[in-house]
Protein backbone atom coordinates (compact mmCIF):
# COMPACT_ATOMS: atom_id res chain seq x y z
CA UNK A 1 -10.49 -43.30 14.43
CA UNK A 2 -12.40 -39.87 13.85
CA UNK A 3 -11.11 -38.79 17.90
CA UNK A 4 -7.62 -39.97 17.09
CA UNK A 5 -7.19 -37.84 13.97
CA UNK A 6 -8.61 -34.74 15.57
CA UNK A 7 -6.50 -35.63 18.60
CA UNK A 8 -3.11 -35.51 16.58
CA UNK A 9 -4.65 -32.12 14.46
CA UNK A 10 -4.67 -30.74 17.66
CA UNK A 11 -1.65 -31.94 19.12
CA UNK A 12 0.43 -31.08 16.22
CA UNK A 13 -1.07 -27.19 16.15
CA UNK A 14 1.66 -24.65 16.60
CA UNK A 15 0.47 -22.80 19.04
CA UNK A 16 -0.20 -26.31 21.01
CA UNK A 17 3.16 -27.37 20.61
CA UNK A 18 4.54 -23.89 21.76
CA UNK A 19 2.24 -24.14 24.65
CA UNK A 20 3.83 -27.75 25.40
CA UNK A 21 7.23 -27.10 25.36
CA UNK A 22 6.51 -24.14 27.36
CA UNK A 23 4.74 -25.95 30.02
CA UNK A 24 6.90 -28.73 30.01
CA UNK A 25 10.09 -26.07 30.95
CA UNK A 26 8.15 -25.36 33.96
CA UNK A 27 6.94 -21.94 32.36
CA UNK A 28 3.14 -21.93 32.89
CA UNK A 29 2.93 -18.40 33.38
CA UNK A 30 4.99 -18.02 29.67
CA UNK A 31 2.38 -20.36 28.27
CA UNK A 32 -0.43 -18.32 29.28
CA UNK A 33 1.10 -15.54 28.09
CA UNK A 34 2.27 -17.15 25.04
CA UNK A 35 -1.27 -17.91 24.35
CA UNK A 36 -2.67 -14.66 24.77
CA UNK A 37 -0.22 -13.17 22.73
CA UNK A 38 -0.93 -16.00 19.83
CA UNK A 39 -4.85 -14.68 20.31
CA UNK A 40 -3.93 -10.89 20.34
CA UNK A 41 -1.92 -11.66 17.13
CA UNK A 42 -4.94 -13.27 15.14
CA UNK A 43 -7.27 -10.83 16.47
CA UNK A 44 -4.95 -8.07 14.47
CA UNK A 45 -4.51 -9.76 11.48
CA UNK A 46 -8.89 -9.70 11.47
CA UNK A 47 -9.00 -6.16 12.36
CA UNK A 48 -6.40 -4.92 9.95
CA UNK A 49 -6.75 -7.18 6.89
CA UNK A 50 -7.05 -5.18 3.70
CA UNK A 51 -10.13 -7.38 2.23
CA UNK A 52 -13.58 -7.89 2.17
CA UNK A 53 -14.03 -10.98 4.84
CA UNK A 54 -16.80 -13.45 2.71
CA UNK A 55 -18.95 -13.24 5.49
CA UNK A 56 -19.24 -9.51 6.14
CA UNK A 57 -20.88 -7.11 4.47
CA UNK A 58 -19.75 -4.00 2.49
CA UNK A 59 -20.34 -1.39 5.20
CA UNK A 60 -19.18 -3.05 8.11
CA UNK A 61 -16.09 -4.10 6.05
CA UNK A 62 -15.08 -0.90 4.79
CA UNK A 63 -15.27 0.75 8.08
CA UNK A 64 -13.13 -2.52 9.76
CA UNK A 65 -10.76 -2.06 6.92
CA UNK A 66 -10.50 1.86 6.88
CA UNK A 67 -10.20 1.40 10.88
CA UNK A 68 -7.40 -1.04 10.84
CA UNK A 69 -4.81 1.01 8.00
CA UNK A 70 -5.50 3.74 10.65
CA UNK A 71 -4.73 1.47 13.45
CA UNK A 72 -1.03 0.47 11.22
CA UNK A 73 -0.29 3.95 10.59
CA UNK A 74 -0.62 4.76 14.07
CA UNK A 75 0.99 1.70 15.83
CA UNK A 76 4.30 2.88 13.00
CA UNK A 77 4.80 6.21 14.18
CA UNK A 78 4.20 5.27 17.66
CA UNK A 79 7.54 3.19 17.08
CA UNK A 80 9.25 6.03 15.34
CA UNK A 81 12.51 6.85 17.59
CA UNK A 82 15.46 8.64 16.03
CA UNK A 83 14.99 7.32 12.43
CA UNK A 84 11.76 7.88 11.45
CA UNK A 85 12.34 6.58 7.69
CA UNK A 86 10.77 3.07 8.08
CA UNK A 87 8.11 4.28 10.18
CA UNK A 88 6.91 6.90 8.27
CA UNK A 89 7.50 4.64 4.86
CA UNK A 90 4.73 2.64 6.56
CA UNK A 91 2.26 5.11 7.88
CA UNK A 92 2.07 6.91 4.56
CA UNK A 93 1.32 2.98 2.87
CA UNK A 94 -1.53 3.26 4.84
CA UNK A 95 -2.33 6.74 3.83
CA UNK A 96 -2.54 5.72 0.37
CA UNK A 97 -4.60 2.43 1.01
CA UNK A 98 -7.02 4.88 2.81
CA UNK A 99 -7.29 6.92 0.16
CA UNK A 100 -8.40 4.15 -2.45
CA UNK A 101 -10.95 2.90 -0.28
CA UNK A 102 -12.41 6.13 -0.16
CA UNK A 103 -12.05 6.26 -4.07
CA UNK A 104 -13.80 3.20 -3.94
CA UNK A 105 -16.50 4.46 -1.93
CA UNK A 106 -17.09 7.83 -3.50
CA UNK A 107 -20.34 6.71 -4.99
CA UNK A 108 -21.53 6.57 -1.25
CA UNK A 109 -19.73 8.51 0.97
CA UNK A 110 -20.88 11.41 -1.46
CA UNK A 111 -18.45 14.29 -3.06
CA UNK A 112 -18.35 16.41 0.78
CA UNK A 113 -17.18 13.26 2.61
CA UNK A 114 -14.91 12.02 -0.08
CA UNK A 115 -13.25 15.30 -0.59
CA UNK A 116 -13.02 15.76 3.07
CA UNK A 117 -11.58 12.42 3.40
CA UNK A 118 -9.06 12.32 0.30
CA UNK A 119 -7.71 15.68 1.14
CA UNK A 120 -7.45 14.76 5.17
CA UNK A 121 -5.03 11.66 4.29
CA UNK A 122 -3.55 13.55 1.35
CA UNK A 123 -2.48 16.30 3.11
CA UNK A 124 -1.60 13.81 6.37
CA UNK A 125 0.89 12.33 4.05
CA UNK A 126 2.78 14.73 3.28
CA UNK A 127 3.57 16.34 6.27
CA UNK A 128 5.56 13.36 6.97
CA UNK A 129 6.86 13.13 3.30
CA UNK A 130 10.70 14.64 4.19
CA UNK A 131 12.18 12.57 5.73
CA UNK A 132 10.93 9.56 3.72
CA UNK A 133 12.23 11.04 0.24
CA UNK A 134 14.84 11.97 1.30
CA UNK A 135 15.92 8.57 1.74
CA UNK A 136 14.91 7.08 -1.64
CA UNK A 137 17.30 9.37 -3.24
CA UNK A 138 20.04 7.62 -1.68
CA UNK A 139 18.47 4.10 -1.86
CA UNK A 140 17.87 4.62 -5.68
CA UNK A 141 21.68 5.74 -6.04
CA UNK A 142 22.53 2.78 -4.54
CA UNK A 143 20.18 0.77 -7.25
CA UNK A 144 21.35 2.19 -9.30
CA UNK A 145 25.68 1.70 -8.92
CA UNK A 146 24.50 -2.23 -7.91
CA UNK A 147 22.82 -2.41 -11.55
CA UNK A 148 25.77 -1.33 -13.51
CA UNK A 149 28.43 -2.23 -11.15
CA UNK A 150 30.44 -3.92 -13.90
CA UNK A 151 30.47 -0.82 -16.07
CA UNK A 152 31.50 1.56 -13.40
CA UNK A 153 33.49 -0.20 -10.60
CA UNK A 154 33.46 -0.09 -6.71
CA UNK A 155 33.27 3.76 -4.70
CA UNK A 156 31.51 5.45 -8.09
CA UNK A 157 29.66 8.16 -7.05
CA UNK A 158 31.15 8.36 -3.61
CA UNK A 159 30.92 12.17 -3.15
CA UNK A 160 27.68 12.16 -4.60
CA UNK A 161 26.48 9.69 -1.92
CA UNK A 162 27.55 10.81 0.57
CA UNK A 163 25.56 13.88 0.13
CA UNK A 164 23.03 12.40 -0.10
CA UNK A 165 23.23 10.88 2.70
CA UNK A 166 23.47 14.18 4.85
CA UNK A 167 21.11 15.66 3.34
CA UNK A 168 18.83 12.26 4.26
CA UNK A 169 20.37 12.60 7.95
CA UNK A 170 18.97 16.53 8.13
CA UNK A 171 15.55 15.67 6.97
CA UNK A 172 15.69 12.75 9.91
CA UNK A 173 17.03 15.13 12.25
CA UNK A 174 14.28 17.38 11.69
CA UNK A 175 11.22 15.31 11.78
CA UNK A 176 13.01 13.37 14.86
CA UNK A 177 13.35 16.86 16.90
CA UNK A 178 10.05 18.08 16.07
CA UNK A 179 7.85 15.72 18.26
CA UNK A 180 4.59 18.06 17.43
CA UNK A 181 4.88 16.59 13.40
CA UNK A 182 4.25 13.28 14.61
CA UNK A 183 1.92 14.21 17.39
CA UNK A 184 0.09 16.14 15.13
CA UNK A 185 -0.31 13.27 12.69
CA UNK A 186 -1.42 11.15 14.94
CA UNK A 187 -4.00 13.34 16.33
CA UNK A 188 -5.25 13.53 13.00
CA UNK A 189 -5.29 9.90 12.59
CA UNK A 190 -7.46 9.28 15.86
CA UNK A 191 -10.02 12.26 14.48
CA UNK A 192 -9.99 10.22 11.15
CA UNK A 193 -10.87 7.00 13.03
CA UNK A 194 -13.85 8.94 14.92
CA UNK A 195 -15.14 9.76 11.34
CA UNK A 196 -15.31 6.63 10.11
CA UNK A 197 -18.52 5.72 11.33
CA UNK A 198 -20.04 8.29 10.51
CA UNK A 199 -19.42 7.81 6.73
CA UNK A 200 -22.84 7.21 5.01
CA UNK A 201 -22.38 4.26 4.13
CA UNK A 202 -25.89 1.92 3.23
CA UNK A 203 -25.71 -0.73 5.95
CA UNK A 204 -27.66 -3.46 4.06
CA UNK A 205 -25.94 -3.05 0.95
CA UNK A 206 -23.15 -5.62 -0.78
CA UNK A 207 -20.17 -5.84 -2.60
CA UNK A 208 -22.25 -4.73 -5.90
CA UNK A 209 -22.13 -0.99 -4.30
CA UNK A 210 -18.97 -0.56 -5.17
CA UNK A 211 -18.45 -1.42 -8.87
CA UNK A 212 -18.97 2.03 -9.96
CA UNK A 213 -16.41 3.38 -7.66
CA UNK A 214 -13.97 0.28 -8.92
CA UNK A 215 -15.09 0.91 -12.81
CA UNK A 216 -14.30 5.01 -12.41
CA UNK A 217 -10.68 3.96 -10.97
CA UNK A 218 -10.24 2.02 -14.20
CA UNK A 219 -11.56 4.25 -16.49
CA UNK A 220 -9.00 7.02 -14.50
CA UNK A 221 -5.74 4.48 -15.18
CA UNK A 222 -7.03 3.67 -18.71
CA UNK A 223 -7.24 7.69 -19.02
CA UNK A 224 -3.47 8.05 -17.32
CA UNK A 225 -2.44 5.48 -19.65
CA UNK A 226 -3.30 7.18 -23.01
CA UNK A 227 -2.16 10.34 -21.53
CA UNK A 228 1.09 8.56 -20.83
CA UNK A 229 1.60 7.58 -24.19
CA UNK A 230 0.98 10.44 -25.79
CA UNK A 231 3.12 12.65 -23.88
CA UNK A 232 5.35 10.58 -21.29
CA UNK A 233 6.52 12.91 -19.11
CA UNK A 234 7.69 12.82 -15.75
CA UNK A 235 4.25 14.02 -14.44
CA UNK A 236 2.05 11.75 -16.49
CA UNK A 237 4.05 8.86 -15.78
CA UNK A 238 3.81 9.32 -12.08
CA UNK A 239 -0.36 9.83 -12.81
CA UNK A 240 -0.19 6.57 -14.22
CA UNK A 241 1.44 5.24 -11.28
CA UNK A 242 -0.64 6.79 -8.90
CA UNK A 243 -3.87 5.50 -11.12
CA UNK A 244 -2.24 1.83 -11.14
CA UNK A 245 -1.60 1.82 -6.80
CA UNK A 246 -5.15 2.63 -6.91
CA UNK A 247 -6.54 -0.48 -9.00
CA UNK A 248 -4.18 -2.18 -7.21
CA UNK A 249 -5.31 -1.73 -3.46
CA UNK A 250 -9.23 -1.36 -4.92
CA UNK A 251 -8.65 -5.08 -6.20
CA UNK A 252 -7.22 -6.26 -2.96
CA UNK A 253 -10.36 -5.01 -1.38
CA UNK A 254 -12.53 -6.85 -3.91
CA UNK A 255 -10.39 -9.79 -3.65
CA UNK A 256 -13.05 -12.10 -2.22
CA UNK A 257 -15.88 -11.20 -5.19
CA UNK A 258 -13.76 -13.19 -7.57
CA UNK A 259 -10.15 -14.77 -5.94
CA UNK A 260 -8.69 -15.21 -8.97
CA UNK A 261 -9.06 -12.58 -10.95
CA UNK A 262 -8.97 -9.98 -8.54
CA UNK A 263 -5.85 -11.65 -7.37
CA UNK A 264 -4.53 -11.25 -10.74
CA UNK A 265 -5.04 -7.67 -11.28
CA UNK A 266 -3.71 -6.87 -8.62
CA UNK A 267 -0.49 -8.28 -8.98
CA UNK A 268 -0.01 -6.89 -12.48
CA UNK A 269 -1.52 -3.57 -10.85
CA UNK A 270 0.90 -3.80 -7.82
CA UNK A 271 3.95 -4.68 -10.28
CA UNK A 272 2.89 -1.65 -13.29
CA UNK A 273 2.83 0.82 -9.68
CA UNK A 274 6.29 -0.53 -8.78
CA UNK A 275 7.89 -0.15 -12.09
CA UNK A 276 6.72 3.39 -12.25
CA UNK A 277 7.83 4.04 -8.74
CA UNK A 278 11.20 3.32 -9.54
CA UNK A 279 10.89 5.32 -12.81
CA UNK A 280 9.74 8.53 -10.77
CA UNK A 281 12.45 7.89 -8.00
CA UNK A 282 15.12 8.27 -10.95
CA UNK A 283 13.39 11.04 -12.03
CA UNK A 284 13.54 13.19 -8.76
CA UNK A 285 17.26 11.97 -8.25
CA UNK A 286 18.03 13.25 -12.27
CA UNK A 287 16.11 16.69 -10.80
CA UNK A 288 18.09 16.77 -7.74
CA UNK A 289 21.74 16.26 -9.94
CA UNK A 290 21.02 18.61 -12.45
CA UNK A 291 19.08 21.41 -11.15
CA UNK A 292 19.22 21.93 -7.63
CA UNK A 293 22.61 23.14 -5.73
CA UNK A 294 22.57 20.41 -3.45
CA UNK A 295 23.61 17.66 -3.31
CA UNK A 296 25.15 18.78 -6.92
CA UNK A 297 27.40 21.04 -5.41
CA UNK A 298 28.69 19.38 -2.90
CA UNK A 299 29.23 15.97 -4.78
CA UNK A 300 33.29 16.35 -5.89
CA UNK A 301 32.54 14.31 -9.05
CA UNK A 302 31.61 14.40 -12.58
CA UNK A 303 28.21 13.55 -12.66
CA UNK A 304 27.51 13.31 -16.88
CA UNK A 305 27.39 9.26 -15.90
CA UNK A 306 25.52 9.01 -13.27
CA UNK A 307 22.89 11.48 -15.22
CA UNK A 308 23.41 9.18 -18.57
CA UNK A 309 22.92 5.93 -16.37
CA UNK A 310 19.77 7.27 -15.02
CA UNK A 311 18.49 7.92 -18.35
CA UNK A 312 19.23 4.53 -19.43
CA UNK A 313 17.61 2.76 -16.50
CA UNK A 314 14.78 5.06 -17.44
CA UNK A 315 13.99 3.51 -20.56
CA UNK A 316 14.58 -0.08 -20.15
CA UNK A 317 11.67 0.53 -16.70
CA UNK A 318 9.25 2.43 -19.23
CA UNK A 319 9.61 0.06 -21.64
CA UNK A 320 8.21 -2.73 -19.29
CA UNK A 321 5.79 -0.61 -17.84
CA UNK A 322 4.28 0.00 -21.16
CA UNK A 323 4.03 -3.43 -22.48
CA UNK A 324 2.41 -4.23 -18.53
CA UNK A 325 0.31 -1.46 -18.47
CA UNK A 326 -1.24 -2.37 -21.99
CA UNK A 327 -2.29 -5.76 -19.92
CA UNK A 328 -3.71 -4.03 -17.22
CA UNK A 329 -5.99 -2.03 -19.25
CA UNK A 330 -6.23 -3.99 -22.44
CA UNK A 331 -9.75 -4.01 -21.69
CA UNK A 332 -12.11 -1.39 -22.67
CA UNK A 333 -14.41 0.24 -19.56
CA UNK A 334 -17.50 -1.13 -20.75
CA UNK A 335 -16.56 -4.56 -21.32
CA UNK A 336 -14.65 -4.16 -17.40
CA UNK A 337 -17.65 -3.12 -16.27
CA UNK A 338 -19.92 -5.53 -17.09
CA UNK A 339 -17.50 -8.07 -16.27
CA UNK A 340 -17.11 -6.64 -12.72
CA UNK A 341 -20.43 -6.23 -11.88
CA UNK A 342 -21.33 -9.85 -13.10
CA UNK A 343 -19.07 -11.01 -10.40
CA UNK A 344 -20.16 -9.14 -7.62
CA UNK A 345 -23.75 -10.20 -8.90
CA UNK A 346 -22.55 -13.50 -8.42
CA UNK A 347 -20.68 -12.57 -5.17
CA UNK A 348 -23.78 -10.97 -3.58
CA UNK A 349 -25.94 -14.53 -5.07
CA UNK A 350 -23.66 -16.66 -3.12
CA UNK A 351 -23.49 -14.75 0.24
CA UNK A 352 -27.56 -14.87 0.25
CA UNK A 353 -27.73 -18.45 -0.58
CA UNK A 354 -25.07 -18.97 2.25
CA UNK A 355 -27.19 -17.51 4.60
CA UNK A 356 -30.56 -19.20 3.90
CA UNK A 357 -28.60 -22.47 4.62
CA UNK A 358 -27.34 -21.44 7.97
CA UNK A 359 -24.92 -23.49 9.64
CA UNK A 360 -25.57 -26.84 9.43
CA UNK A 361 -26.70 -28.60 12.81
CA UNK A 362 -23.98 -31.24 13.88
């Protein structure tokens, strides 16, 4: 009975069924292929997964991990044809998960490699930053008119849209023609990868090596926070953001130490970073209506509204990220960090039983 189930298990497998159908077409050569390309796919999703695997430990998974955002950041701008938007959304993604590992490294890498690091996919970043910004304006226009739709009707803001969307097309244009920005970026990106192992990293160590660099990143939001508070201005609200993208990748990372709440954080984390994002996109379009020339002057339309929507969009999304950002760091940094380090004691405790047991002998 024990064959039969394992038989249908297998039969009823995707990939198996694929490979079938496949087969049965007369296609070997696809199924082959078909398999390989199932394996290559899995093989990827290893590589480039932005966790700790249970079973490896903190060295080797920090360098897999740093290895495979390179490896996405690459394989996106490799794709980059004539719009280079998406693309180069997705490389500098990458760029910023880099840069929180390496926050949560610092303790180890040391304050040479950790500047040298941070500053190398900083600076990385923005190079590529043009054409990518230029294109939120637009998209946050667009938000923006969908939102309040019913108050202002169909074609509002019409002029002003439609310069920003040349101004989007020119910053495209530009990266698109010059072929040495992305070259260059990439070249960068394949020094970075060379680095990477030789980041001194303790070999032997575990998960517990990284609390302090995960407790500092929390005491830095809880820091942005107040300062937030206090003063909420456009910069201190995006240095809470940045702060909350941080705890949120540093908390995918740790995700395996302790599923659940890791899992939790950094979905409140992820969702505090993206209601601040969308504050600080207003923001920049606000900047761009009011005090730059263009698009401004070359929008043939009274822009008062669109300024006094903005503001009102601006509130309502501060106003939720300060009743979700008092949840993300209701607690205070001691209490965190005993709390953290308990479960990456535990984390580290499990993983050594684990491999005392071995596998067990069938």
């Amino acid at each position: 009975m024990a064959k039969k189930t394992t038989l249908e298990a297998v039969t009823h497998h995707p990939t198996v069924q694929v490979v079938a159908g496949a087969v049965a077409s007369g296609g070997a050569l696809a199924a082959g292929k078909l398999i390989r390309d199932r394996v290559a796919e899995r093989a990827t999703r290893r590589r480039t997964r932005f966790r700790l695997a249970p079973d490896e430990g903190a060295a080797v998974g920090l360098r897999r991990i740093a290895r495979g955002q390179i490896e996405l950041a690459s394989e996106s701008l490799g794709n980059a044809g004539d719009d280079v938007a998406e693309p180069v959304h997705d490389a500098r993604k990458s760029f910023k998960r880099m840069r929180a590992v390496v926050r949560l490294a610092r303790d180890q890498l040391g304050d040479e490699t950790y500047r040298r690091e941070n500053h190398a996919y900083r600076d990385t970043g923005r190079e590529l930053s043009a054409a990518r910004d230029a294109e939120v304006l637009g998209e946050t226009l667009d938000d923006l008119t969908d939102r309040y739709r019913d108050e202002i009707g169909d074609g509002a803001f019409a002029g002003l849209r439609e310069a920003l969307d040349a101004d989007a097309q020119m910053a495209r244009e530009r990266v698109a023609a010059d072929a040495g920005t992305v070259d260059a970026v990439r070249a960068s990106l394949d020094a970075a990868r060379d680095r990477i192992a030789t980041w001194p990293l303790p070999e032997d160590a575990d998960a517990s090596m990284l609390a302090p660099g995960f407790e500092r990143i929390y005491k830095r939001g809880r820091r942005a926070l107040k300062a937030a508070r206090r003063d909420p201005t456009d910069e201190n609200l995006h240095e809470l953001r940045k702060r909350a993208k941080d705890l949120w990748h540093a908390a995918q990372v740790l995700r395996p130490t302790s599923p659940k709440r890791m899992r939790r954080l950094a979905r409140r984390a992820h969702r505090l970073s993206d209601l601040l994002g969308d504050d600080h996109d207003l923001a920049v379009l606000r900047v761009a209506i009011v005090h730059q020339d263009p698009p401004a002057a070359t929008a043939p339309v009274d822009l008062d509204p669109v300024v006094d929507l903005i503001d009102e969009r601006r509130d309502e999304l501060q106003a939720q990220a300060r009743s979700l950002a008092r949840r993300v760091y209701a607690e205070n940094p001691k209490a965190f960090a005993r709390r953290t380090r308990k479960y990456l004691r535990a984390f580290r405790d499990d993983r050594r039983a684990a491999n005392r047991v071995g596998p067990v002998a069938g």
